[in-house]
ModelCIF file with pLDDT and N, C-alpha, C, O atoms, coordinates in Angstrom:
data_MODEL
#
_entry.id   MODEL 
#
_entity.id                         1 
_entity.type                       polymer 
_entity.pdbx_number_of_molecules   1 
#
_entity_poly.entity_id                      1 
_entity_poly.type                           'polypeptide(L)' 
_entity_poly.nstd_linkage                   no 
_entity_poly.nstd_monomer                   no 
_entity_poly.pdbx_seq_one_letter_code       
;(UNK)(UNK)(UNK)(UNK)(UNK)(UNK)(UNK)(UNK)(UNK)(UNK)(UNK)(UNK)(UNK)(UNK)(UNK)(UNK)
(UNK)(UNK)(UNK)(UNK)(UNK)(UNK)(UNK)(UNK)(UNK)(UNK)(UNK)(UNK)(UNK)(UNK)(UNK)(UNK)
(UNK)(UNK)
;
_entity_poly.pdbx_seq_one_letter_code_can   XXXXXXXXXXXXXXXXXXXXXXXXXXXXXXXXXX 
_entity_poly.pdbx_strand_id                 A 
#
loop_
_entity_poly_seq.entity_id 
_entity_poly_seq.num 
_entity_poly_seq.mon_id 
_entity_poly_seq.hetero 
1 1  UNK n 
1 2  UNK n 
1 3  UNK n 
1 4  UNK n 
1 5  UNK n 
1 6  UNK n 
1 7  UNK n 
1 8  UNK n 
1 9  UNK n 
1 10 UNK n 
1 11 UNK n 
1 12 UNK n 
1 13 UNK n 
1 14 UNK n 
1 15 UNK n 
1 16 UNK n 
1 17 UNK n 
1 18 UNK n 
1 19 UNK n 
1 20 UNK n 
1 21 UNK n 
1 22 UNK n 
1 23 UNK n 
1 24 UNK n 
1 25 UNK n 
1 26 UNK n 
1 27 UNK n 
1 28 UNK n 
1 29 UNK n 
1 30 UNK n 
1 31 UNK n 
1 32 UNK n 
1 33 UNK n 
1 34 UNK n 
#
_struct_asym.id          A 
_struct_asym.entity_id   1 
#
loop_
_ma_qa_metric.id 
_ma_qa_metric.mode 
_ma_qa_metric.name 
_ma_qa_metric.software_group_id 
_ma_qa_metric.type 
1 global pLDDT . pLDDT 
2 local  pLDDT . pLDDT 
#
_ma_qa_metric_global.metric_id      1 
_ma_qa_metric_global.metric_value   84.82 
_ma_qa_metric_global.model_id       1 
_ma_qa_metric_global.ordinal_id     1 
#
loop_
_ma_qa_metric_local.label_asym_id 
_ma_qa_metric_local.label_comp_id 
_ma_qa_metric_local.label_seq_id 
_ma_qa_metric_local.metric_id 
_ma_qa_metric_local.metric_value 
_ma_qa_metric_local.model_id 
_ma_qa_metric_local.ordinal_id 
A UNK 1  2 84.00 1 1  
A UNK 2  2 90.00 1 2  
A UNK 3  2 90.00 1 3  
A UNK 4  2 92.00 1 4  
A UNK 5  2 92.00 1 5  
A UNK 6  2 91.00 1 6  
A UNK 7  2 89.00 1 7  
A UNK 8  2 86.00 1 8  
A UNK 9  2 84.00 1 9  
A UNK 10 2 80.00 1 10 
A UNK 11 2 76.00 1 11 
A UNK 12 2 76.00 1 12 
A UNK 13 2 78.00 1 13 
A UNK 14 2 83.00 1 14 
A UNK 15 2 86.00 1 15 
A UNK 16 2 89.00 1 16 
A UNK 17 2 90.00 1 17 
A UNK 18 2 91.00 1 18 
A UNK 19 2 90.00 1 19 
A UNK 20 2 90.00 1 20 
A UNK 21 2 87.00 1 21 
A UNK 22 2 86.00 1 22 
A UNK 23 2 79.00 1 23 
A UNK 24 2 74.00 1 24 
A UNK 25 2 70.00 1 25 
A UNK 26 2 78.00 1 26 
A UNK 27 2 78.00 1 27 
A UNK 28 2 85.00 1 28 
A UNK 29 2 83.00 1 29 
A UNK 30 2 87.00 1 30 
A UNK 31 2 87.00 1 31 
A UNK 32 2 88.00 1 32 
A UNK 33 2 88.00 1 33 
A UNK 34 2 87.00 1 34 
#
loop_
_atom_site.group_PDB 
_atom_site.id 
_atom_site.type_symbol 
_atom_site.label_atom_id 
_atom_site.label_alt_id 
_atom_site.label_comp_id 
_atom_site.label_asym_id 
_atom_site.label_entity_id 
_atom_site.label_seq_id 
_atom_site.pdbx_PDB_ins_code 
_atom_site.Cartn_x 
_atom_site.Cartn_y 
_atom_site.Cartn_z 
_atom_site.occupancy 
_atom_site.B_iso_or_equiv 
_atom_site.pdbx_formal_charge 
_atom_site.auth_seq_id 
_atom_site.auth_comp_id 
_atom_site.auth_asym_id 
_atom_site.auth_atom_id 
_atom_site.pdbx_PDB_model_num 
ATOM 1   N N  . UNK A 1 1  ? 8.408   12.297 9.123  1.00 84.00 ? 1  UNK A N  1 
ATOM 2   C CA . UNK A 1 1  ? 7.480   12.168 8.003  1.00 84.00 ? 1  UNK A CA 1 
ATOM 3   C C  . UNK A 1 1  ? 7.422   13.484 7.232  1.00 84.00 ? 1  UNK A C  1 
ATOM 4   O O  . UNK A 1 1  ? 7.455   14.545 7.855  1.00 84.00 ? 1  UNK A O  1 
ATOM 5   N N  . UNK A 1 2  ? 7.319   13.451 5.624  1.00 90.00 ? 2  UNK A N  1 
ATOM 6   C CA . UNK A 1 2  ? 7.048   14.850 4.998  1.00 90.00 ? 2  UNK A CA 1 
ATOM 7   C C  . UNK A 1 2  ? 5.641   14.612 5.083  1.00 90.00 ? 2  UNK A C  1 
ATOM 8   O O  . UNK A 1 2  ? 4.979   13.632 4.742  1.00 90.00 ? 2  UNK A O  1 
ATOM 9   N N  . UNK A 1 3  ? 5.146   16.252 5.870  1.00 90.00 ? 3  UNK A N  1 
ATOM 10  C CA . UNK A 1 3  ? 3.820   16.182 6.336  1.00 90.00 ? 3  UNK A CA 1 
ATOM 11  C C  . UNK A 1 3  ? 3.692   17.645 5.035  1.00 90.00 ? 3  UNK A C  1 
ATOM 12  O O  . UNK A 1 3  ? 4.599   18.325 4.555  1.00 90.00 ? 3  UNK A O  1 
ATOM 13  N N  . UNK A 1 4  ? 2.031   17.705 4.770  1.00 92.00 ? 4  UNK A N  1 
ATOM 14  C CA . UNK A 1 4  ? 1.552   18.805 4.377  1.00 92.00 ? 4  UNK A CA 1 
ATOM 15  C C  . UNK A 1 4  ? 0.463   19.384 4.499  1.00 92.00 ? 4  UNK A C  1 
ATOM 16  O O  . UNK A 1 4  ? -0.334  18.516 4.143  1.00 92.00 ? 4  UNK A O  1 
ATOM 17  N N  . UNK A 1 5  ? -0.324  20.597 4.860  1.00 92.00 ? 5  UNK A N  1 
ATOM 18  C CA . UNK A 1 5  ? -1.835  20.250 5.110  1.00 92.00 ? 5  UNK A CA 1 
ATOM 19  C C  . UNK A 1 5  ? -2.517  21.636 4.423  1.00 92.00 ? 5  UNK A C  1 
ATOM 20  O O  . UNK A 1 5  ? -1.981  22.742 4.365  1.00 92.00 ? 5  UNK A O  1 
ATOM 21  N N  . UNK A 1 6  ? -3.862  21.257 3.914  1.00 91.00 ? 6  UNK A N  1 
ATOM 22  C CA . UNK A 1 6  ? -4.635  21.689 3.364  1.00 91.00 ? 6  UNK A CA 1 
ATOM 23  C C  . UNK A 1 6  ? -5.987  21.681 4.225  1.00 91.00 ? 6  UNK A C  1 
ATOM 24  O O  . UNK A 1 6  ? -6.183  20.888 5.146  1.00 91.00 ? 6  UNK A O  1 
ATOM 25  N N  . UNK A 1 7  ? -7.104  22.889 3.715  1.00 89.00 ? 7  UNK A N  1 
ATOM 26  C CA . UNK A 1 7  ? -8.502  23.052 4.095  1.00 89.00 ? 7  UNK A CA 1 
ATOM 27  C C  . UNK A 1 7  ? -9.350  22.422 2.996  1.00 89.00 ? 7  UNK A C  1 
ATOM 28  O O  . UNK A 1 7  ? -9.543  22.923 1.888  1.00 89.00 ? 7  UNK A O  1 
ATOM 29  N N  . UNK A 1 8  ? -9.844  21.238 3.447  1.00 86.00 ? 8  UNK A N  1 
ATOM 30  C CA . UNK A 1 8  ? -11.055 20.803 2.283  1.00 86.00 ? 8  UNK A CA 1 
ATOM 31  C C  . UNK A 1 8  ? -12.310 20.736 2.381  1.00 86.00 ? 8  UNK A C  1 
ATOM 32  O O  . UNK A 1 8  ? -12.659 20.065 3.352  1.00 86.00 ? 8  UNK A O  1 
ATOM 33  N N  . UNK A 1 9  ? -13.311 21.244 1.647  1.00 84.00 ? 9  UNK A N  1 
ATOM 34  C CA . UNK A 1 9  ? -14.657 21.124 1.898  1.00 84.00 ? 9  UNK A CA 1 
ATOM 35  C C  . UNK A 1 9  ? -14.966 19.756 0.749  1.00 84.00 ? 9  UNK A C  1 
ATOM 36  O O  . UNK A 1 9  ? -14.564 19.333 -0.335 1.00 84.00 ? 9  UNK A O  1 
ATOM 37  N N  . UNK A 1 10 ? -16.137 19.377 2.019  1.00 80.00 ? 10 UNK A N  1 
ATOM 38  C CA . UNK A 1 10 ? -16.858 18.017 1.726  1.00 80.00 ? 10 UNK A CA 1 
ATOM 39  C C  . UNK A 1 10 ? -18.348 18.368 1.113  1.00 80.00 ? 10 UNK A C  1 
ATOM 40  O O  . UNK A 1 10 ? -19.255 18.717 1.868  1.00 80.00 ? 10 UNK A O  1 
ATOM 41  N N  . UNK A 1 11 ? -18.444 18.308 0.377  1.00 76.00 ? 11 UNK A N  1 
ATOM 42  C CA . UNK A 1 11 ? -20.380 18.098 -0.612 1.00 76.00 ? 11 UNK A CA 1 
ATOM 43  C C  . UNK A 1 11 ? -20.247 20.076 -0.062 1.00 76.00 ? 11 UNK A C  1 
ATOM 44  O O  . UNK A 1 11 ? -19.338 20.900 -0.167 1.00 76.00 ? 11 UNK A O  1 
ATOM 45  N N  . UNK A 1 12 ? -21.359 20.123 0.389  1.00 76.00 ? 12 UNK A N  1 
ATOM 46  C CA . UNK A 1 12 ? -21.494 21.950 0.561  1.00 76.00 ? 12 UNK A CA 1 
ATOM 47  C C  . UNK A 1 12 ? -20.916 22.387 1.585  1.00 76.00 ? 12 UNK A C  1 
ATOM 48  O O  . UNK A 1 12 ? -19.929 23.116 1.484  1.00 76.00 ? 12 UNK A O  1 
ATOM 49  N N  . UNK A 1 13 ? -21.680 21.838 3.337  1.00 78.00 ? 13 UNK A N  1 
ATOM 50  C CA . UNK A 1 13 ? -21.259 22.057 4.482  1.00 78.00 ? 13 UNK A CA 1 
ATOM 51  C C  . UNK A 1 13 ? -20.257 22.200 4.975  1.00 78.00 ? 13 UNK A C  1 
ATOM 52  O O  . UNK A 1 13 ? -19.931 23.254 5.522  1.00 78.00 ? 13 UNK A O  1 
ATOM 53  N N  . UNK A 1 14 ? -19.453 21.069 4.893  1.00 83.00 ? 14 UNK A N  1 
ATOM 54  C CA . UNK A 1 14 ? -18.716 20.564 6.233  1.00 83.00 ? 14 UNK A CA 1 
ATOM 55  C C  . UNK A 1 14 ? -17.404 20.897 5.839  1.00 83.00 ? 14 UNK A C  1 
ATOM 56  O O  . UNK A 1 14 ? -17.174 20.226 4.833  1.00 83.00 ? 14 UNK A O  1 
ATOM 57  N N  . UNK A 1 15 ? -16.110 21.819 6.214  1.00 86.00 ? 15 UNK A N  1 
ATOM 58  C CA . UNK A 1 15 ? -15.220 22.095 6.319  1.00 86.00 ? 15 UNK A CA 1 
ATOM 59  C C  . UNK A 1 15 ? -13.947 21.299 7.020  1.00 86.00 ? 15 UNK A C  1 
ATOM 60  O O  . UNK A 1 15 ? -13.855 21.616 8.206  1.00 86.00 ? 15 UNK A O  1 
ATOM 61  N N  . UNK A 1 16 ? -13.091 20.489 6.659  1.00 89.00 ? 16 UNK A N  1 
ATOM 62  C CA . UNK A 1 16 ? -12.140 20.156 7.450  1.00 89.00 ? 16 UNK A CA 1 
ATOM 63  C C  . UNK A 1 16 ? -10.874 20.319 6.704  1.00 89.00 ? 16 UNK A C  1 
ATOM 64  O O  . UNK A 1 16 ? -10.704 21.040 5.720  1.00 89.00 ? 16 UNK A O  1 
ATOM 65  N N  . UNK A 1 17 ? -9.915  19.484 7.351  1.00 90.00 ? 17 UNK A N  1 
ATOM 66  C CA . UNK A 1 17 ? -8.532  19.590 7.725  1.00 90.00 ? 17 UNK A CA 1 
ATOM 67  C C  . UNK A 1 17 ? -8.105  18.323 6.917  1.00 90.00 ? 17 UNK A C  1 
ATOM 68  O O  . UNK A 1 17 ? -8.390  17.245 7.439  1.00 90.00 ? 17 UNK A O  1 
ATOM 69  N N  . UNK A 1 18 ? -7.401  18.305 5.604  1.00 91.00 ? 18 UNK A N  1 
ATOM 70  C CA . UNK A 1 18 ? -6.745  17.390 4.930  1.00 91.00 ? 18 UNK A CA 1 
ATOM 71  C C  . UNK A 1 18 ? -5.032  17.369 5.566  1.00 91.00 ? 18 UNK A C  1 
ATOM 72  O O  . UNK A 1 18 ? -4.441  18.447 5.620  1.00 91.00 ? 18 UNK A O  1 
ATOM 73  N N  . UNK A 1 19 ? -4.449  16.313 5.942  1.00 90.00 ? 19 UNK A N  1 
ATOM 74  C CA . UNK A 1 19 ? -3.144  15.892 5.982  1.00 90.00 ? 19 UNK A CA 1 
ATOM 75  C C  . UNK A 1 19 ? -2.323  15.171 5.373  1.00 90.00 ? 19 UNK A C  1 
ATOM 76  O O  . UNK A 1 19 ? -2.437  14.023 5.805  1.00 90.00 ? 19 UNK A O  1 
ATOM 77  N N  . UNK A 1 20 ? -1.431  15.251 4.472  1.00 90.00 ? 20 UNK A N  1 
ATOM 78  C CA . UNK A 1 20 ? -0.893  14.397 3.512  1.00 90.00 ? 20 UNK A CA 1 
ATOM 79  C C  . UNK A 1 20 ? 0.309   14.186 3.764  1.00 90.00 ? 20 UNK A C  1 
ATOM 80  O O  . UNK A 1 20 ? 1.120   15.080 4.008  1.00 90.00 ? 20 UNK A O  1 
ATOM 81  N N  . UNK A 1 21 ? 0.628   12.646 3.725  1.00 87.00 ? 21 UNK A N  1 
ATOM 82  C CA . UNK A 1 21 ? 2.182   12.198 3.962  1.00 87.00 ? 21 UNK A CA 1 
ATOM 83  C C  . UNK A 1 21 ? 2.596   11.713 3.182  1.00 87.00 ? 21 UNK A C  1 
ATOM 84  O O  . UNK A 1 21 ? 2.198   10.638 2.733  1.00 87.00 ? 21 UNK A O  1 
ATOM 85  N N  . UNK A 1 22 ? 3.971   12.667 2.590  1.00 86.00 ? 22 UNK A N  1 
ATOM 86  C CA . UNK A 1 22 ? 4.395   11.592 1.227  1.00 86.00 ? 22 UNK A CA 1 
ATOM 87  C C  . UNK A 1 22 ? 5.519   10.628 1.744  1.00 86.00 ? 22 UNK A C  1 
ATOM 88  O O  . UNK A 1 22 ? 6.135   10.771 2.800  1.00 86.00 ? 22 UNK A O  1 
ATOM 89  N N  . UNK A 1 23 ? 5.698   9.556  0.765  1.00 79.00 ? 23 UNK A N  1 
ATOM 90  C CA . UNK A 1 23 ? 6.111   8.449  0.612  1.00 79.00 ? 23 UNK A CA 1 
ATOM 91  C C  . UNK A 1 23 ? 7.317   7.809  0.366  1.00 79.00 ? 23 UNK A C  1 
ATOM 92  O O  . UNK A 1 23 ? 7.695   8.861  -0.150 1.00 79.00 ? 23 UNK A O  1 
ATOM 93  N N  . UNK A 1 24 ? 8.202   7.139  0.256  1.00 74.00 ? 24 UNK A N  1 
ATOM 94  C CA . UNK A 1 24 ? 9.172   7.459  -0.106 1.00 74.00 ? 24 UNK A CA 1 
ATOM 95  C C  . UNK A 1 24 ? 9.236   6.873  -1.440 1.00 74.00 ? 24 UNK A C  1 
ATOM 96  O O  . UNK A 1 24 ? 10.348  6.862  -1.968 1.00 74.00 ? 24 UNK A O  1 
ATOM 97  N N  . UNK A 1 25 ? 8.057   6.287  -2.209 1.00 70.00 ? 25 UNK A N  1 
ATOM 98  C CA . UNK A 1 25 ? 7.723   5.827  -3.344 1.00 70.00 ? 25 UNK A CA 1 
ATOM 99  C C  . UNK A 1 25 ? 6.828   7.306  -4.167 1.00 70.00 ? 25 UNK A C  1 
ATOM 100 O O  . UNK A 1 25 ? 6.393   7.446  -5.310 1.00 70.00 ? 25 UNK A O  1 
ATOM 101 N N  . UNK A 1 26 ? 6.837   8.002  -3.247 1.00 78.00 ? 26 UNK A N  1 
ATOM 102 C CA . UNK A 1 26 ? 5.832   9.307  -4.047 1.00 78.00 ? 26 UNK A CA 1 
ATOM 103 C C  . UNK A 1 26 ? 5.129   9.247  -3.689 1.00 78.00 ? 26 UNK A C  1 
ATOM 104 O O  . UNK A 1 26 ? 4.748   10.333 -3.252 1.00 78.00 ? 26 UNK A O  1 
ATOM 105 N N  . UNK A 1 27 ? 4.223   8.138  -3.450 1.00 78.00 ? 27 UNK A N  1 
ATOM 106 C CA . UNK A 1 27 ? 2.622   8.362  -3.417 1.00 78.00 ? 27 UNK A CA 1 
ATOM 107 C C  . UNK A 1 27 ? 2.051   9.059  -1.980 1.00 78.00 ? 27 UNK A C  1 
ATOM 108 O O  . UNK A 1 27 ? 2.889   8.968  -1.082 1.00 78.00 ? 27 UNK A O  1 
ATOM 109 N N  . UNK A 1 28 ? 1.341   9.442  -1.754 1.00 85.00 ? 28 UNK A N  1 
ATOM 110 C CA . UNK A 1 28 ? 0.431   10.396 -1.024 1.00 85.00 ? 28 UNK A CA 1 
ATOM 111 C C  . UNK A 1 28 ? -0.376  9.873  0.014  1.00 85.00 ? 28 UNK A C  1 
ATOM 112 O O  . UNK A 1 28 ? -1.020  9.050  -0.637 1.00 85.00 ? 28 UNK A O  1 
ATOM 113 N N  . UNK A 1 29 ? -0.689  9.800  0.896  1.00 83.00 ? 29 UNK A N  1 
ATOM 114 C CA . UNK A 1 29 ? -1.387  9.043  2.115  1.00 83.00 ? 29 UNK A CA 1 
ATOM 115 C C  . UNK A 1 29 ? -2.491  10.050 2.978  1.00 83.00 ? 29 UNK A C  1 
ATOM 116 O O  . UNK A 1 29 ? -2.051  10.933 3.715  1.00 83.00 ? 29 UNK A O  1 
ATOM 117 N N  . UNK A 1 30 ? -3.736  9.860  2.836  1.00 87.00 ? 30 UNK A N  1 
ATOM 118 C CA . UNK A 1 30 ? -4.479  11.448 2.963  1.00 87.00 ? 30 UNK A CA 1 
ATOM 119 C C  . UNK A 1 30 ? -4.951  11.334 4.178  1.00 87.00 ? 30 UNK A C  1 
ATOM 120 O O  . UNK A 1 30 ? -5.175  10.142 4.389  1.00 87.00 ? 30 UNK A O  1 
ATOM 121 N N  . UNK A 1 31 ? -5.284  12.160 5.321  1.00 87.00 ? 31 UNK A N  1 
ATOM 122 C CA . UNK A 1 31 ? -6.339  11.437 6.363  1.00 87.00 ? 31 UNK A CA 1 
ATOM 123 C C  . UNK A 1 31 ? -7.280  13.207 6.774  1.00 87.00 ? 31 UNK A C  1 
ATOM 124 O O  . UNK A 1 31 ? -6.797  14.219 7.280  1.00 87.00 ? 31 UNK A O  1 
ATOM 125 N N  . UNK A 1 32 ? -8.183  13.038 6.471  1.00 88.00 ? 32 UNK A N  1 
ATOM 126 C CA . UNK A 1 32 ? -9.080  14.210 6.914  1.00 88.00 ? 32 UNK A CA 1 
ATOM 127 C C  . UNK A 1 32 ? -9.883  13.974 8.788  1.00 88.00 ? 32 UNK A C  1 
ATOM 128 O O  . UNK A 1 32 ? -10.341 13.104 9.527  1.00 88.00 ? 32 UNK A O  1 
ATOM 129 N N  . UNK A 1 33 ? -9.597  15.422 8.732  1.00 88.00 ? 33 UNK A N  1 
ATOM 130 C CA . UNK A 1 33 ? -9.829  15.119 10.317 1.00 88.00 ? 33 UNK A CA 1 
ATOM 131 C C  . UNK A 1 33 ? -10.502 16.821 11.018 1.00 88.00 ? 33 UNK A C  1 
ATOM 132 O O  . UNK A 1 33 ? -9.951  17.921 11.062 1.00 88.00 ? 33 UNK A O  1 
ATOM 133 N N  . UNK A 1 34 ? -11.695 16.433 11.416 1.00 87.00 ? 34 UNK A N  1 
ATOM 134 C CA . UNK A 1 34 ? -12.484 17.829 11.933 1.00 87.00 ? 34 UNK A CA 1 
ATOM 135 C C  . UNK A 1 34 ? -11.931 18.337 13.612 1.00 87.00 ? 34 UNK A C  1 
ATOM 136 O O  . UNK A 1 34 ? -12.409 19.340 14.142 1.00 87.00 ? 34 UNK A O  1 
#
């Protein structure tokens, strides 16, 4: 899988872990995970 990952904050608090898998159409598949 082409994997990629990013730090995203949610509203003010909460800090997590974005993972994105691209596609073989392009599009992007996201799953956030603390």
């Amino acid at each position: 899988m082409p994997l990629a990952e990013r730090g995203t904050r949610l509203g003010q608090d909460v800090w997590v872990r974005e993972i994105r898998k691209l596609t073989d159409t392009g599009h992007q598949v996201s799953i956030l995970s603390t």
